[in-house]
N, C-alpha and C. Protein backbone atom coordinates (compact mmCIF):
# COMPACT_ATOMS: atom_id res chain seq x y z
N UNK A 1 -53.33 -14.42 -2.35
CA UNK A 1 -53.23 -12.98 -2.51
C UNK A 1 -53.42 -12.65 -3.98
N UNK A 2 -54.24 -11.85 -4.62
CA UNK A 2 -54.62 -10.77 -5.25
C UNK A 2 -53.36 -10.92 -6.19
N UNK A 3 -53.27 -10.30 -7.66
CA UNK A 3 -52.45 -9.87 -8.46
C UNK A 3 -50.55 -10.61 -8.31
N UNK A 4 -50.58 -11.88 -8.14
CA UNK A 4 -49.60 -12.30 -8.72
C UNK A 4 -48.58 -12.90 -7.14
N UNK A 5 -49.39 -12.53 -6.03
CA UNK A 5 -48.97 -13.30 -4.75
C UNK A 5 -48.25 -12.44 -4.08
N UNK A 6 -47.37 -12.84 -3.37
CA UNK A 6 -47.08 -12.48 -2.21
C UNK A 6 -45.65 -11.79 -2.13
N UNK A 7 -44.87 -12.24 -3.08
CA UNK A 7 -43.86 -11.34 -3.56
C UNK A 7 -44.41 -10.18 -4.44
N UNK A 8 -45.40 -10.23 -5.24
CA UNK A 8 -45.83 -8.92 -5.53
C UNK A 8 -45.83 -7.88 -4.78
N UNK A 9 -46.85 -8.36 -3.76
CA UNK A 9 -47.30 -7.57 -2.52
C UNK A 9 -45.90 -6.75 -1.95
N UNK A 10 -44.74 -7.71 -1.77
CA UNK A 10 -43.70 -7.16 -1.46
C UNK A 10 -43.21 -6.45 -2.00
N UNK A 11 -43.28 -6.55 -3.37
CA UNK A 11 -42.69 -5.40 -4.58
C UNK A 11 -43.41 -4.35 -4.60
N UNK A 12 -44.23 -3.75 -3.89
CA UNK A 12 -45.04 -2.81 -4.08
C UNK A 12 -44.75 -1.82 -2.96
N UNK A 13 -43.89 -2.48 -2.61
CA UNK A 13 -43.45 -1.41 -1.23
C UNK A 13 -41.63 -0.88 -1.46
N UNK A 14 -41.69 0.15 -1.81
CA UNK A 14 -40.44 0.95 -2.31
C UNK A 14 -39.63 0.99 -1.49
N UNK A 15 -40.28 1.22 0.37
CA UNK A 15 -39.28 1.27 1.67
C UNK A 15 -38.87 -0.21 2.13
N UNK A 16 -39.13 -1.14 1.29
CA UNK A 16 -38.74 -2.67 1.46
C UNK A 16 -37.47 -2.79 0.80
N UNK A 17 -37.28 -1.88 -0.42
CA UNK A 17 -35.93 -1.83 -0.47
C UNK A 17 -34.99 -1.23 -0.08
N UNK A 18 -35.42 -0.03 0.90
CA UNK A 18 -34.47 0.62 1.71
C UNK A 18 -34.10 -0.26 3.36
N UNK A 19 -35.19 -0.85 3.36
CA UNK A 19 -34.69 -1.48 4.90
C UNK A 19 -34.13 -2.99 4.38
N UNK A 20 -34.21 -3.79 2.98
CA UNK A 20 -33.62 -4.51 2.26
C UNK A 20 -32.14 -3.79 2.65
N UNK A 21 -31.35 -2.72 1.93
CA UNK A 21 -30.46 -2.26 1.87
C UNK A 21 -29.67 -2.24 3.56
N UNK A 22 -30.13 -1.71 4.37
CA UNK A 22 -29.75 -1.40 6.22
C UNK A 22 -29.45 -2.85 6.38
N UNK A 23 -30.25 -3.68 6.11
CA UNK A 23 -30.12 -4.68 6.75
C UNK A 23 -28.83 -4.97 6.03
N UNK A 24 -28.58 -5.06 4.65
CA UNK A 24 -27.51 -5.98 4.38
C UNK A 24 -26.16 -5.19 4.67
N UNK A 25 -26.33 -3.67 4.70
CA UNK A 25 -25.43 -2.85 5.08
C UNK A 25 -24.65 -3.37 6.69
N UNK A 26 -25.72 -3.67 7.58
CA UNK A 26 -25.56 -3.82 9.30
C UNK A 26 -25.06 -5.22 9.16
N UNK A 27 -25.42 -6.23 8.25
CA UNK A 27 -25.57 -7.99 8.65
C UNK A 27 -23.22 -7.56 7.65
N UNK A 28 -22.74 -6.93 6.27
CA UNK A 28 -22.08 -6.76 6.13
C UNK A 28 -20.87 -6.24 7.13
N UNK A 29 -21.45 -4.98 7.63
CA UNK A 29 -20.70 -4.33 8.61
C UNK A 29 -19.97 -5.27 9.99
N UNK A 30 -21.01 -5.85 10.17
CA UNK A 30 -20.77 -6.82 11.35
C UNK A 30 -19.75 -8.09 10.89
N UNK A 31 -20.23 -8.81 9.94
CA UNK A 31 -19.38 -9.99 9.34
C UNK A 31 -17.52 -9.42 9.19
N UNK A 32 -17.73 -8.12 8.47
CA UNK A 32 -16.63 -7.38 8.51
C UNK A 32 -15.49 -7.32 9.69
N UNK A 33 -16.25 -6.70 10.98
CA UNK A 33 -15.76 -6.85 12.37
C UNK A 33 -15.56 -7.89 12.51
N UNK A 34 -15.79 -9.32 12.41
CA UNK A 34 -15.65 -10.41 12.67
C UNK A 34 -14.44 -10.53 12.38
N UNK A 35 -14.16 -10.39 10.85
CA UNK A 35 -12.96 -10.54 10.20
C UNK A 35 -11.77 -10.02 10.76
N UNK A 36 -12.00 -9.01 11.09
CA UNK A 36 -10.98 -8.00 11.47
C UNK A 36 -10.52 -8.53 12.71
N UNK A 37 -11.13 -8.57 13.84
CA UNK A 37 -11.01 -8.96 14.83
C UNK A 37 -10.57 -10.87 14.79
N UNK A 38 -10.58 -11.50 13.95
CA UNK A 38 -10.49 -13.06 14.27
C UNK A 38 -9.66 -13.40 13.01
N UNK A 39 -9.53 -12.50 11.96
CA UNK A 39 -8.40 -13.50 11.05
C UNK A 39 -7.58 -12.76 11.28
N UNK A 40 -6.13 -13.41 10.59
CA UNK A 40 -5.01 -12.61 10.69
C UNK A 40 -5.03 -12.16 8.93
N UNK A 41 -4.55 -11.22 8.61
CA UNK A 41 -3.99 -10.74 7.19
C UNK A 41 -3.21 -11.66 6.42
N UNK A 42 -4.37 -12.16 5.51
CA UNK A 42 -3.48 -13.22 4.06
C UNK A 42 -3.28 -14.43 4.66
N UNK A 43 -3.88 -14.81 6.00
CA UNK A 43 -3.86 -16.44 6.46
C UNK A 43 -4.87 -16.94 6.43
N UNK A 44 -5.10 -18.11 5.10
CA UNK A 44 -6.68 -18.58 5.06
C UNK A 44 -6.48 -19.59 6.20
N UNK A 45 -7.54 -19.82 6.35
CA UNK A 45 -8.17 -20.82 7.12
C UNK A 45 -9.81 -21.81 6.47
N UNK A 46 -9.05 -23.15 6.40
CA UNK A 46 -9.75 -23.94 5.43
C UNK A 46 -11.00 -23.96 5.96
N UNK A 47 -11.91 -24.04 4.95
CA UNK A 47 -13.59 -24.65 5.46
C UNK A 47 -14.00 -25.86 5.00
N UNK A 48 -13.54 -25.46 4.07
CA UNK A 48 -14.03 -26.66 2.87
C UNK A 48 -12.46 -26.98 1.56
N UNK A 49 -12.33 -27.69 1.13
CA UNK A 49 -11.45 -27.84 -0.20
C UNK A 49 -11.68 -26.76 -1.26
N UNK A 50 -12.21 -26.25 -0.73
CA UNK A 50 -12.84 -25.01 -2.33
C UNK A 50 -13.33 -23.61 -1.82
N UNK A 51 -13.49 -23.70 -0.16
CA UNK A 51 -13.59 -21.87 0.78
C UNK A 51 -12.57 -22.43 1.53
N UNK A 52 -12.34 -20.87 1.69
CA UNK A 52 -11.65 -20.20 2.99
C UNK A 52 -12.22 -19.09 3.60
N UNK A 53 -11.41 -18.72 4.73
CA UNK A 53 -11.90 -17.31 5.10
C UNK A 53 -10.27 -17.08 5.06
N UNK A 54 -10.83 -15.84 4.65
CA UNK A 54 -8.82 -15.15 4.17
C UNK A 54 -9.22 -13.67 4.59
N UNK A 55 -8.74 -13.02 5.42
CA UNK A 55 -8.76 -11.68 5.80
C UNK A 55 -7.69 -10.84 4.51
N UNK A 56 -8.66 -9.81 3.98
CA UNK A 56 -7.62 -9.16 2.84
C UNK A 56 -8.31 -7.94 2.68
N UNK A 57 -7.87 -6.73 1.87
CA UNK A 57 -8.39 -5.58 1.89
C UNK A 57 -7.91 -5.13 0.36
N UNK A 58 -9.26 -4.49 -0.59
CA UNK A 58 -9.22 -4.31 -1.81
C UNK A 58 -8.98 -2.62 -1.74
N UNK A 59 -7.98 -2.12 -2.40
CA UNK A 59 -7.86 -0.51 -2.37
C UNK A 59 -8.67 -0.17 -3.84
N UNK A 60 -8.90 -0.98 -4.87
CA UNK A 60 -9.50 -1.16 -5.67
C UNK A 60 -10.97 -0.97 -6.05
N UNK A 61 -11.45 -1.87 -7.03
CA UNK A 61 -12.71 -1.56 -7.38
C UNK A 61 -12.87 -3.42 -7.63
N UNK A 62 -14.05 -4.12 -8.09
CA UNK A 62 -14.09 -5.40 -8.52
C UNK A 62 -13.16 -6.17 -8.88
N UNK A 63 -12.47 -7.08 -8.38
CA UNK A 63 -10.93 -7.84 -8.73
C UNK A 63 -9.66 -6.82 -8.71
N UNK A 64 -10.26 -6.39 -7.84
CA UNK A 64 -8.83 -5.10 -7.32
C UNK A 64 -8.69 -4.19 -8.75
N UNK A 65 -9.50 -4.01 -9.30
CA UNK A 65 -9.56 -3.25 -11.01
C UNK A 65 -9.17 -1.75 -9.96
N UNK A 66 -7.40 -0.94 -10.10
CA UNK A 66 -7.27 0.17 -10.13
C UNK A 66 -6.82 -0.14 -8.51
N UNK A 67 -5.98 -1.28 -8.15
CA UNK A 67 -5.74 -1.32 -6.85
C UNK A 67 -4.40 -0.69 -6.64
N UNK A 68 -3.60 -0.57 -7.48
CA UNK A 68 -2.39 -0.23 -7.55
C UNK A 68 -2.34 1.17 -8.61
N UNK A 69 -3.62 2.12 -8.19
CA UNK A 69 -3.57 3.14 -9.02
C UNK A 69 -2.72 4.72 -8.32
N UNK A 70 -2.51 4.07 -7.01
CA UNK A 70 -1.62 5.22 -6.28
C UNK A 70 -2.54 6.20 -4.97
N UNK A 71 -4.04 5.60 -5.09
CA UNK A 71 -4.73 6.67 -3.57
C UNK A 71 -5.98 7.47 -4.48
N UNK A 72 -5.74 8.11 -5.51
CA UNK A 72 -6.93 8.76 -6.25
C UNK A 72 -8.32 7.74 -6.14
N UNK A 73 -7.64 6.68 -6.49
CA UNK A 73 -8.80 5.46 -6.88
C UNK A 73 -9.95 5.75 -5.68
N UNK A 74 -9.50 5.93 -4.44
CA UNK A 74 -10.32 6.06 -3.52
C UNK A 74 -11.34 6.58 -3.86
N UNK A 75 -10.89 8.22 -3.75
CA UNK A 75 -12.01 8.94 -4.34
C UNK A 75 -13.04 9.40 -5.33
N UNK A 76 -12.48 8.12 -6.26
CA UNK A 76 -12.98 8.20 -7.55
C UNK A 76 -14.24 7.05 -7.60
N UNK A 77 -13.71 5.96 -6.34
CA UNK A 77 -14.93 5.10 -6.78
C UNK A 77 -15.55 5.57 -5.36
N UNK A 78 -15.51 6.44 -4.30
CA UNK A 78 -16.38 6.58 -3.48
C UNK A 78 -17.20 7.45 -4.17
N UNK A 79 -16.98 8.63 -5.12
CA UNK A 79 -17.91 9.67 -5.85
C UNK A 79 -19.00 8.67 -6.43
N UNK A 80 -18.24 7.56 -7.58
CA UNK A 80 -19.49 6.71 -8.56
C UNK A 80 -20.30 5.96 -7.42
N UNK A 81 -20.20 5.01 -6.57
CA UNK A 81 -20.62 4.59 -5.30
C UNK A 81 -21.77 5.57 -4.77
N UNK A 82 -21.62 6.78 -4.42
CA UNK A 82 -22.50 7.53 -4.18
C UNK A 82 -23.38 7.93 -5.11
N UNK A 83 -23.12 8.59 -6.03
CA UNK A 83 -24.05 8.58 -7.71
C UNK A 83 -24.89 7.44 -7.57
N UNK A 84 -24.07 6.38 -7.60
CA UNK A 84 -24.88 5.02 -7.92
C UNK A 84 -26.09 4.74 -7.61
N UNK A 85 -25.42 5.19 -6.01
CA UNK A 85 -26.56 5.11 -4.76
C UNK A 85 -27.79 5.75 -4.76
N UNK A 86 -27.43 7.18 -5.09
CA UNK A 86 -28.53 8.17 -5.40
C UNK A 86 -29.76 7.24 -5.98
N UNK A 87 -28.62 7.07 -7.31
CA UNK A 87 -29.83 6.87 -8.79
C UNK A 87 -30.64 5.74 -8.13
N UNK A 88 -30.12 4.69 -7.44
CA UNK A 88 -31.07 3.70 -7.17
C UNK A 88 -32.46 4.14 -6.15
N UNK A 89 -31.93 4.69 -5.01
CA UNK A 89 -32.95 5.43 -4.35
C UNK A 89 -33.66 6.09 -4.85
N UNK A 90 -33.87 7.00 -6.07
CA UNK A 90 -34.55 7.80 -6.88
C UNK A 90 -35.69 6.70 -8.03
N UNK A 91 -34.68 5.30 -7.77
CA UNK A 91 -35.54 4.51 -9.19
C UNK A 91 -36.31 3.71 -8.31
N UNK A 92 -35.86 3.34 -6.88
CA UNK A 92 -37.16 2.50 -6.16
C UNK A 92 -38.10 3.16 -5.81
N UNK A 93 -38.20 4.46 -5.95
CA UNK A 93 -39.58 5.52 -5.63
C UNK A 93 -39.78 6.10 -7.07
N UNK A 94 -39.85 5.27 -7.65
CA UNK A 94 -40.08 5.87 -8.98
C UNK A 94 -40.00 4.61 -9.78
N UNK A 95 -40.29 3.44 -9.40
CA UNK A 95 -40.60 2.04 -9.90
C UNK A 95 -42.19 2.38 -10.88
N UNK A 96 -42.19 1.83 -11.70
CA UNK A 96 -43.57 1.63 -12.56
C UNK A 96 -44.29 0.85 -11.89
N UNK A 97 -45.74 0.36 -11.58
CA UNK A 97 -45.85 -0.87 -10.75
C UNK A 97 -45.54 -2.27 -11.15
N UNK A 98 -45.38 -2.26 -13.10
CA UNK A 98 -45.14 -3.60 -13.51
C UNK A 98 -43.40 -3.83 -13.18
N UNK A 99 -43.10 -2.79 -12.41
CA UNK A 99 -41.14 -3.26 -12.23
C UNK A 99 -41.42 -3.13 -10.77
N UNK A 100 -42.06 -3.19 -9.63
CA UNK A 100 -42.06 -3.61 -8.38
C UNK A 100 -41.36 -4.79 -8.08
N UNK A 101 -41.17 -5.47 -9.10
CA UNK A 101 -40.63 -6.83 -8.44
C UNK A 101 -39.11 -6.30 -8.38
N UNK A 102 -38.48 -5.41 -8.62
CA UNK A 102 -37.03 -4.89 -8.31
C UNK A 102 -36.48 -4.26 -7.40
N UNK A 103 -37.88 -4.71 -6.12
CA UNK A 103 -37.38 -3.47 -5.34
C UNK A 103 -36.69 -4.78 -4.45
N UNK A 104 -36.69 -5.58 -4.14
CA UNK A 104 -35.66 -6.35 -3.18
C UNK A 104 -34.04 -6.14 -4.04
N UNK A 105 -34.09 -6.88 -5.47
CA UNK A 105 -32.95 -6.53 -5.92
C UNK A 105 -32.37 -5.23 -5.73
N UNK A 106 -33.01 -4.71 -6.19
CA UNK A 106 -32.50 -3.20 -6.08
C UNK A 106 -31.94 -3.14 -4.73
N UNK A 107 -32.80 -3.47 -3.20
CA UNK A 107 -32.19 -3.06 -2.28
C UNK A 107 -31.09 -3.51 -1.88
N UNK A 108 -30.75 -5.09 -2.57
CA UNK A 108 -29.33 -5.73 -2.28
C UNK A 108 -28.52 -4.75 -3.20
N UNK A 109 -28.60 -4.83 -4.09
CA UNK A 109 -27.57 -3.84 -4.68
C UNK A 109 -27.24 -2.51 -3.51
N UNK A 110 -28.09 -1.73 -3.63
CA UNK A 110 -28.04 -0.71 -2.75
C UNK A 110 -26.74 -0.76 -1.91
N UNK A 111 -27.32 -1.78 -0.63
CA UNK A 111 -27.00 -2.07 0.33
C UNK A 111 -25.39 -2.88 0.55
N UNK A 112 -25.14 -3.57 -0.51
CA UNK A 112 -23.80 -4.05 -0.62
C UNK A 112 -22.76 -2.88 -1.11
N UNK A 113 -23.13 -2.09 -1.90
CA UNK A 113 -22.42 -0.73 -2.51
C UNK A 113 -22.43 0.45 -1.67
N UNK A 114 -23.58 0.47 -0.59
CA UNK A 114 -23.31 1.29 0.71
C UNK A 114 -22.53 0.36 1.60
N UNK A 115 -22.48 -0.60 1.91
CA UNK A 115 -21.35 -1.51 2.80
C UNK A 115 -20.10 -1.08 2.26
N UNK A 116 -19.77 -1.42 0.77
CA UNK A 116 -18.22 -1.44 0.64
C UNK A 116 -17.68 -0.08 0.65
N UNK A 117 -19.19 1.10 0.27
CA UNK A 117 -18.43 2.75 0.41
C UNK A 117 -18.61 2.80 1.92
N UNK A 118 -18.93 2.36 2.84
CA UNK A 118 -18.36 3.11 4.44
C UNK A 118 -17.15 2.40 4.63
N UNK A 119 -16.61 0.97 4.05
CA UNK A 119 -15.30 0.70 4.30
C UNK A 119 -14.29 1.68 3.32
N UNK A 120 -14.60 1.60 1.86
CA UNK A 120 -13.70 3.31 1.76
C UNK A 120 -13.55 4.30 1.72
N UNK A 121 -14.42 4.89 2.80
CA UNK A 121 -14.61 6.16 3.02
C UNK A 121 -13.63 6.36 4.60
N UNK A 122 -13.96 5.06 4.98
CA UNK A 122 -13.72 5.28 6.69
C UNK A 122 -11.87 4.43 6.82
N UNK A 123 -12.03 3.64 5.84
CA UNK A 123 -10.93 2.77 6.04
C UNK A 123 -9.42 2.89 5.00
N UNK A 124 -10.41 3.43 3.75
CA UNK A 124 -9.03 3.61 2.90
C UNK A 124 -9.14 2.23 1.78
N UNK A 125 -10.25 1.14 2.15
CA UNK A 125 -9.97 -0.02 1.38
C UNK A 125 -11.47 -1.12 1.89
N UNK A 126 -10.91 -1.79 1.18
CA UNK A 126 -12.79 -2.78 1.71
C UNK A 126 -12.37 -3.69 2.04
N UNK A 127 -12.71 -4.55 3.28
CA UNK A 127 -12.46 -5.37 3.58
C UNK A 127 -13.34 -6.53 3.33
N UNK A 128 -11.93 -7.93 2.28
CA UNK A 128 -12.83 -8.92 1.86
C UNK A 128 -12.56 -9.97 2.95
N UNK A 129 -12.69 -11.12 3.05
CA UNK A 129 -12.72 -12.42 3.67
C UNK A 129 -13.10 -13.44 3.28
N UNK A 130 -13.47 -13.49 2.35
CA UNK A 130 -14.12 -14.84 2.14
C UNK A 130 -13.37 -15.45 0.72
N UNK A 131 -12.77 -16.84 0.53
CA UNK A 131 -11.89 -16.65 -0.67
C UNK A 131 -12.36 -18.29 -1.42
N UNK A 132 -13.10 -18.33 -2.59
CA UNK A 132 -12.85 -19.49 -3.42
C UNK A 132 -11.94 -19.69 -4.24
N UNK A 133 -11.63 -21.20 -4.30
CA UNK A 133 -10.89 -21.40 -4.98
C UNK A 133 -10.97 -22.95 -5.76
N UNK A 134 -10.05 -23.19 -6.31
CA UNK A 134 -10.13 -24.67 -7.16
C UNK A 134 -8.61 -25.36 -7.43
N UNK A 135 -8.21 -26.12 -6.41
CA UNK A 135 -6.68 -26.57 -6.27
C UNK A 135 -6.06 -25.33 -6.42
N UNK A 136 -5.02 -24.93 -7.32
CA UNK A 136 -4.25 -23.55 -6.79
C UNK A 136 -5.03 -22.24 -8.09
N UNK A 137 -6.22 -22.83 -8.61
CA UNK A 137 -6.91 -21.54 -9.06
C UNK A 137 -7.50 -20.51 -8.16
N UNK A 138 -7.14 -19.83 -7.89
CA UNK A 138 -8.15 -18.59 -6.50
C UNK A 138 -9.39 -17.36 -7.39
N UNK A 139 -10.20 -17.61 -7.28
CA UNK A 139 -11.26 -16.34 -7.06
C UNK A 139 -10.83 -15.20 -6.36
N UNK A 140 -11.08 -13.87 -7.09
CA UNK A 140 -10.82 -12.79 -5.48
C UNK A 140 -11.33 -12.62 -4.49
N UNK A 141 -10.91 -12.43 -3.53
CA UNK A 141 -11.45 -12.92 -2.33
C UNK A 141 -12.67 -11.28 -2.48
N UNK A 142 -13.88 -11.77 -1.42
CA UNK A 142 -15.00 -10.99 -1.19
C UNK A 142 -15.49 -10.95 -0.33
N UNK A 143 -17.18 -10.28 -0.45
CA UNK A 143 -17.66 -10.25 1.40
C UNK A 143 -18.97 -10.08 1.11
N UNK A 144 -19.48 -10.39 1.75
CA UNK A 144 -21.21 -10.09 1.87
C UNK A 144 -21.71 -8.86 1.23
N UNK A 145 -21.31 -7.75 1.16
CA UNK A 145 -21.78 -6.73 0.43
C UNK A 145 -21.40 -7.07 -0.88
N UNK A 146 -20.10 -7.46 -1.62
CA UNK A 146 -19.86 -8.39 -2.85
C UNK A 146 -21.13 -9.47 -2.91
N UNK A 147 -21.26 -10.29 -2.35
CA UNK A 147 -22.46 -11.42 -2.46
C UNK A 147 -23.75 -10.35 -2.52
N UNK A 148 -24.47 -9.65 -1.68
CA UNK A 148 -25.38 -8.84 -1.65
C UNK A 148 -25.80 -8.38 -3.79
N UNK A 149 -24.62 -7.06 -4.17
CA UNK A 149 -24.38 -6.88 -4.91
C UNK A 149 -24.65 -8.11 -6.22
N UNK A 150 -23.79 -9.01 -5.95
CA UNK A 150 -24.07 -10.25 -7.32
C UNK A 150 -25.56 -11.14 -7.13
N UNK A 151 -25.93 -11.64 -6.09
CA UNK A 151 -27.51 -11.72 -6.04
C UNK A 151 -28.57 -10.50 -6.65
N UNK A 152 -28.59 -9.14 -6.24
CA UNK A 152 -29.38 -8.33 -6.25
C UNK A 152 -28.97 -8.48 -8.27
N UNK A 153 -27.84 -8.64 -8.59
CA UNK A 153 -27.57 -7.96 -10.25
C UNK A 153 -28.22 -9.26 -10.93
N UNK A 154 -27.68 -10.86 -10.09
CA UNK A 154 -28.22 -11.87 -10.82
C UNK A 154 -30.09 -11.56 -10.63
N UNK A 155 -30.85 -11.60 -9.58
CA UNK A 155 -32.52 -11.82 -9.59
C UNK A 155 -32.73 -10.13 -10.60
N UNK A 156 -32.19 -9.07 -10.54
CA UNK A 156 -32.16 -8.42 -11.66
C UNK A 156 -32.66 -8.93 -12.90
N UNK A 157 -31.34 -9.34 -13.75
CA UNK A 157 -31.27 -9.97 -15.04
C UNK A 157 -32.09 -10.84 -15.42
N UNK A 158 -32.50 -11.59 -14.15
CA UNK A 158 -33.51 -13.05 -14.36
C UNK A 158 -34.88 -12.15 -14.50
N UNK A 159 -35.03 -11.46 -13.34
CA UNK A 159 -36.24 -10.23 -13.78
C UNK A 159 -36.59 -9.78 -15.50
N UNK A 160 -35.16 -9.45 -15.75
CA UNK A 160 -35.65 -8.60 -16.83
C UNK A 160 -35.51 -9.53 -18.23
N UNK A 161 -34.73 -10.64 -18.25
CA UNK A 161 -35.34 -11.74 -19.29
C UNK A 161 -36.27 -12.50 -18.98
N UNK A 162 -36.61 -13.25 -18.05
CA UNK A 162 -37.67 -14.29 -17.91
C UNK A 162 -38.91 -13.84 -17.08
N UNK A 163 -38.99 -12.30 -16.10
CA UNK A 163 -39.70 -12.23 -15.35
C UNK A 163 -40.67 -11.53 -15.87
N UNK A 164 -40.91 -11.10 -17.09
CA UNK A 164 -42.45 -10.56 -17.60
C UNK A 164 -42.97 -11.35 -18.52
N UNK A 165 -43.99 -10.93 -18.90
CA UNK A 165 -44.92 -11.51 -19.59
C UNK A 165 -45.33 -10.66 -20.69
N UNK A 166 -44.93 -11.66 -21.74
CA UNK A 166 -44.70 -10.77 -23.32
C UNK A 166 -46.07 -10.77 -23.31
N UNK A 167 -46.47 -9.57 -24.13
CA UNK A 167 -47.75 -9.17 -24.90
C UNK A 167 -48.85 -10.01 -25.51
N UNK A 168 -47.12 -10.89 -26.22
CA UNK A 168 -48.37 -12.08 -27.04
C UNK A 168 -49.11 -13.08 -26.11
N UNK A 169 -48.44 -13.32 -25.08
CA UNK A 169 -49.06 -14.28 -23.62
C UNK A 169 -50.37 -13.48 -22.88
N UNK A 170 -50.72 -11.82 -22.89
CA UNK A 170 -51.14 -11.45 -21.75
C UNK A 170 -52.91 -12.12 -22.41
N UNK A 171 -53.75 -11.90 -21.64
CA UNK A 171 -55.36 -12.46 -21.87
C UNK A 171 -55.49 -11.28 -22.88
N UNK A 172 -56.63 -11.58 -23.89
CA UNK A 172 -56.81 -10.59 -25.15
C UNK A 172 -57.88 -9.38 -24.25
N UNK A 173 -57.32 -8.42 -24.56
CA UNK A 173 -59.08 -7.01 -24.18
C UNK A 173 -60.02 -7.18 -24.93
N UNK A 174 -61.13 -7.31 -24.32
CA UNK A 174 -62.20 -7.47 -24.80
C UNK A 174 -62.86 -6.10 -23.97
């Protein structure tokens, strides 16, 4: 394929990051129900020496940042959540073509930050499950729209340091 392959090709399509986003929103939503329905609250269950699945619910923001802020918090990170959301939908139809390659990231982002705002919009809190840890060090526990979110921010960053091609590299105009 033409101009840089086949992930290009993919980056060139703006509604790849909106059905990017559904999907991880629906594949989240569902994992969620799982949880709900099959763990009990704060009882891990081992997988491995280093996962669990731990049913838990963040009233918070990232590492429960503002979990114990009294109920406002809700509405304060469902408003930025939505903003957020906007701006991204506005920047994948409005990609340059040399930033096409952001539209998958972009749509994980999207899509994990619309997952965790229908759990606090509808629920009051987000429901995590999934918990690492290291002998009695613990990670906060998370969920697929968390994973969604840190993939889409990590191929981001890797995008925007290593994924272009400086000036001094491109072929000279003649």
């Amino acid at each position: 394929m033409p101009d840089g392959g086949w992930l290009a090709a993919i980056g060139r399509r703006p509604w790849l990051g909106l059905v990017t986003a559904v999907i991880v929103v629906a594949l989240d939503q569902w994992t969620k129900q799982i949880a709900v329905s099959e763990l009990e609250y704060r009882i891990p269950i081992m997988v491995t020496t280093w996962f669990d699945w731990m049913l838990t619910y963040n009233t918070g923001a990232a590492f429960s940042f503002l979990a114990d802020a009294g109920g406002w918090q809700r509405w304060f990170l469902t408003s930025i959540a939505v903003a957020v959301s906007v701006f991204i939908v506005v920047w994948l139809f409005r990609l340059n073509p040399a930033d096409r390659g952001l539209v998958l990231p972009l749509g994980l982002i999207l899509g994990g930050g619309m997952g965790n705002l229908i759990d606090r919009v509808l629920l009051g809190h987000v429901v995590d499950f999934m918990s690492l840890h290291y002998e009695h060090h613990y990670w906060p526990a998370f969920n697929l729209a968390d994973s969604a979110i840190t993939l889409g921010a990590g191929w981001w960053l890797i995008d925007a340091f290593w994924g272009r091609t400086s000036p001094s590299k491109e072929a000279p105009v003649s």
